[in-house]
C-alpha atoms as a PDB file:
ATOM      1  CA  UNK A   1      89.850 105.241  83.686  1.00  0.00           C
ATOM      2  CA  UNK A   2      92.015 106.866  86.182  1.00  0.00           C
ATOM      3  CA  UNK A   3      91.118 110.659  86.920  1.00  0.00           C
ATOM      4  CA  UNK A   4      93.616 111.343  89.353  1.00  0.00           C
ATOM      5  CA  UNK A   5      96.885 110.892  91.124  1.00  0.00           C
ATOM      6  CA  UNK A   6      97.334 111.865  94.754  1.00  0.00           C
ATOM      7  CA  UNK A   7     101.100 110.250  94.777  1.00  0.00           C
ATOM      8  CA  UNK A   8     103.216 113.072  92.991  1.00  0.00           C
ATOM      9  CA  UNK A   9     105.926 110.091  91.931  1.00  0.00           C
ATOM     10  CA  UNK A  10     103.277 107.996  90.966  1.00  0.00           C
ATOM     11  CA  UNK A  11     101.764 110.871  88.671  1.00  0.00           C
ATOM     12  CA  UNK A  12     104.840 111.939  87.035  1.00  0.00           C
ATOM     13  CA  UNK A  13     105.198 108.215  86.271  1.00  0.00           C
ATOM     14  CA  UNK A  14     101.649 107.545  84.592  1.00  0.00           C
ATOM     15  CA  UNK A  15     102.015 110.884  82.863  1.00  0.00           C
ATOM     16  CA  UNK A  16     105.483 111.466  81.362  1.00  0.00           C
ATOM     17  CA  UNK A  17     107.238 107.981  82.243  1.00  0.00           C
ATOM     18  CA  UNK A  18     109.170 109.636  84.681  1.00  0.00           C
ATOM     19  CA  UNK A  19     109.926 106.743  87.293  1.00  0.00           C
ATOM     20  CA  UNK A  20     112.771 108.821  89.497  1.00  0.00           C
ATOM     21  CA  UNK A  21     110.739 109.388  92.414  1.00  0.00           C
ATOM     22  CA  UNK A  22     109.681 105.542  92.708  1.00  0.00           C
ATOM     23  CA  UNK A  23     111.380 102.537  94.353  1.00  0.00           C
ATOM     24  CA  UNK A  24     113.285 101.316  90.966  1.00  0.00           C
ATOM     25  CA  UNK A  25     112.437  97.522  92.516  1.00  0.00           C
ATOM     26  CA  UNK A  26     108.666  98.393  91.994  1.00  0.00           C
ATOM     27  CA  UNK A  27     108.320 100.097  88.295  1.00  0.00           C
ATOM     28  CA  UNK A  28     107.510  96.894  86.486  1.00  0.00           C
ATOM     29  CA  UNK A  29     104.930  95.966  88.987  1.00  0.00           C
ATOM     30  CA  UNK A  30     103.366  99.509  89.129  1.00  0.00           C
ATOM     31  CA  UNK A  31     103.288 100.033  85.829  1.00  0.00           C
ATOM     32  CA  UNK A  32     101.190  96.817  85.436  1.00  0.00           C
ATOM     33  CA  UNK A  33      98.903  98.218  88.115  1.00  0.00           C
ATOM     34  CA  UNK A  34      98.279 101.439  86.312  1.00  0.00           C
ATOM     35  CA  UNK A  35      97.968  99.623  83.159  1.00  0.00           C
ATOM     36  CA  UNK A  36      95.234  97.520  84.366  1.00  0.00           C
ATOM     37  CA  UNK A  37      94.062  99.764  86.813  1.00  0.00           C
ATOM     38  CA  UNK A  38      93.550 102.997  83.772  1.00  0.00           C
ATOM     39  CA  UNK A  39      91.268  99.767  82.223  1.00  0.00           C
ATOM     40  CA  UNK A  40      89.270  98.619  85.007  1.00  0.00           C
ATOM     41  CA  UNK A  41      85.856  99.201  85.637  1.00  0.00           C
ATOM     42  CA  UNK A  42      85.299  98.011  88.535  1.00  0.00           C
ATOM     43  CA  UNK A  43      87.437  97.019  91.688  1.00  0.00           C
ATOM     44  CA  UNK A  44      86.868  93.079  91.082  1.00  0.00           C
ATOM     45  CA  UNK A  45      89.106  93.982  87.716  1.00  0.00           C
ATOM     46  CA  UNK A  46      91.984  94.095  89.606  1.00  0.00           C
ATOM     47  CA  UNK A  47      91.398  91.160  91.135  1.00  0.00           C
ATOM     48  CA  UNK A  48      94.399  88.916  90.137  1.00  0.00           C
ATOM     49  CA  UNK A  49      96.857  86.385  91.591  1.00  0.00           C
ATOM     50  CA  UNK A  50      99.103  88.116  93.209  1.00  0.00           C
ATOM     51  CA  UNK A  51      97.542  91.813  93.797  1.00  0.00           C
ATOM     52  CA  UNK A  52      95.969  90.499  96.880  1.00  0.00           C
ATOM     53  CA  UNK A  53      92.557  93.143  96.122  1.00  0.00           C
ATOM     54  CA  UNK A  54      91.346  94.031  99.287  1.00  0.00           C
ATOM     55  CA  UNK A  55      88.837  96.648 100.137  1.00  0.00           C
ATOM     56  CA  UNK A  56      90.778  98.815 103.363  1.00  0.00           C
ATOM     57  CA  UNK A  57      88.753  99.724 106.458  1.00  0.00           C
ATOM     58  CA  UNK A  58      88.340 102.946 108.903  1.00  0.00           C
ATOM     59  CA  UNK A  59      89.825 106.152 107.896  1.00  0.00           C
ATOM     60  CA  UNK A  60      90.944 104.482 104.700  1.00  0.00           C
ATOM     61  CA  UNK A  61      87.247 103.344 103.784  1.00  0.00           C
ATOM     62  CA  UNK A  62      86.039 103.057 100.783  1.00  0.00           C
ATOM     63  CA  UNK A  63      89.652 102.440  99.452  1.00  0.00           C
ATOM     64  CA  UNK A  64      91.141  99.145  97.633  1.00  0.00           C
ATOM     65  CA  UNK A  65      94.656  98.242  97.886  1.00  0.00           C
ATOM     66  CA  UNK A  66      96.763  96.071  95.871  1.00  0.00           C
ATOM     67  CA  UNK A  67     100.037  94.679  97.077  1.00  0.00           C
ATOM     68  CA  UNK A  68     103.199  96.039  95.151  1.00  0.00           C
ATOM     69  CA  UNK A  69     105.915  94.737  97.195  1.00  0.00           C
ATOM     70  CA  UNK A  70     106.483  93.855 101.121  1.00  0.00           C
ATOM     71  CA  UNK A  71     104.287  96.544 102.782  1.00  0.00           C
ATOM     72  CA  UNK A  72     104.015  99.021  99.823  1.00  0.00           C
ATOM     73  CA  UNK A  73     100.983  99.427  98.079  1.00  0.00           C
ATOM     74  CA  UNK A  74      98.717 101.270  95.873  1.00  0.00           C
ATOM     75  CA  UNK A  75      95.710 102.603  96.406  1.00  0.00           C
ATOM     76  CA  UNK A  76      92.782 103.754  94.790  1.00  0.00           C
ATOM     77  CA  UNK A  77      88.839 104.090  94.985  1.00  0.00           C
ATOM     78  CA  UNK A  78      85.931 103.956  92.477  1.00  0.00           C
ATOM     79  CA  UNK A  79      83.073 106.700  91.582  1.00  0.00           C
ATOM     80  CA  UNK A  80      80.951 104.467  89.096  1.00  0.00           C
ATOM     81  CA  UNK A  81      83.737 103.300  86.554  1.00  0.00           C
ATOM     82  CA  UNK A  82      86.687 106.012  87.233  1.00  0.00           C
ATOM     83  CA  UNK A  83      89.458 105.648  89.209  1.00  0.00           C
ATOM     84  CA  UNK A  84      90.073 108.293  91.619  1.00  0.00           C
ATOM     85  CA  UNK A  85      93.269 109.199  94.313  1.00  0.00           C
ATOM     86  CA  UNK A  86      95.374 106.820  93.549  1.00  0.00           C
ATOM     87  CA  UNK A  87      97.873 107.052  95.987  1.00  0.00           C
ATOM     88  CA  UNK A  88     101.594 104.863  96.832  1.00  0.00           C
ATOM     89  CA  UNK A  89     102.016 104.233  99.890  1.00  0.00           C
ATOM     90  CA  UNK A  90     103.457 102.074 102.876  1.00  0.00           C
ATOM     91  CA  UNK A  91     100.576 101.649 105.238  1.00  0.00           C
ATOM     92  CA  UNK A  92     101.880  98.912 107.589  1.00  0.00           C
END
């Protein structure tokens, strides 16, 4: 279950439905994220073709990222079987 939303876009989206603050190329694919993501109960549940799950490293550690589009993705870590900070971001 996701307990929070660092992306202020992103959280008006998963809240209200409110996509304006979002690339309009990536709402179908984020909203599949979320979807799955709200569900998951563990990282490895997000682990499908074409995500590309990968756990990130230094100052983003303990996060996972899964791919959205190009170089944006979204972001997001586990405390036992929430969801927490999911952020939206470009990171390359």
């Amino acid at each position: 279950m996701i307990l929070n939303i660092k992306h202020k876009g992103l959280k008006a989206f998963y809240l209200k439905g409110d996509s304006s603050k979002l690339q309009p190329m990536h709402i179908s694919k984020i909203r599949l994220i979320l979807t799955r993501l709200d569900a998951a109960l563990s990282a490895e549940d997000m682990n499908v073709p074409g995500y590309h799950l990968h756990q990130l490293s230094g100052d983003l550690y303990p996060f996972w990222s899964v791919k959205v589009d190009k170089n944006y993705r979204i972001i997001f870590r586990f405390d036992k079987e929430n969801v927490l900070d999911v952020d939206y971001l470009d990171y390359h």
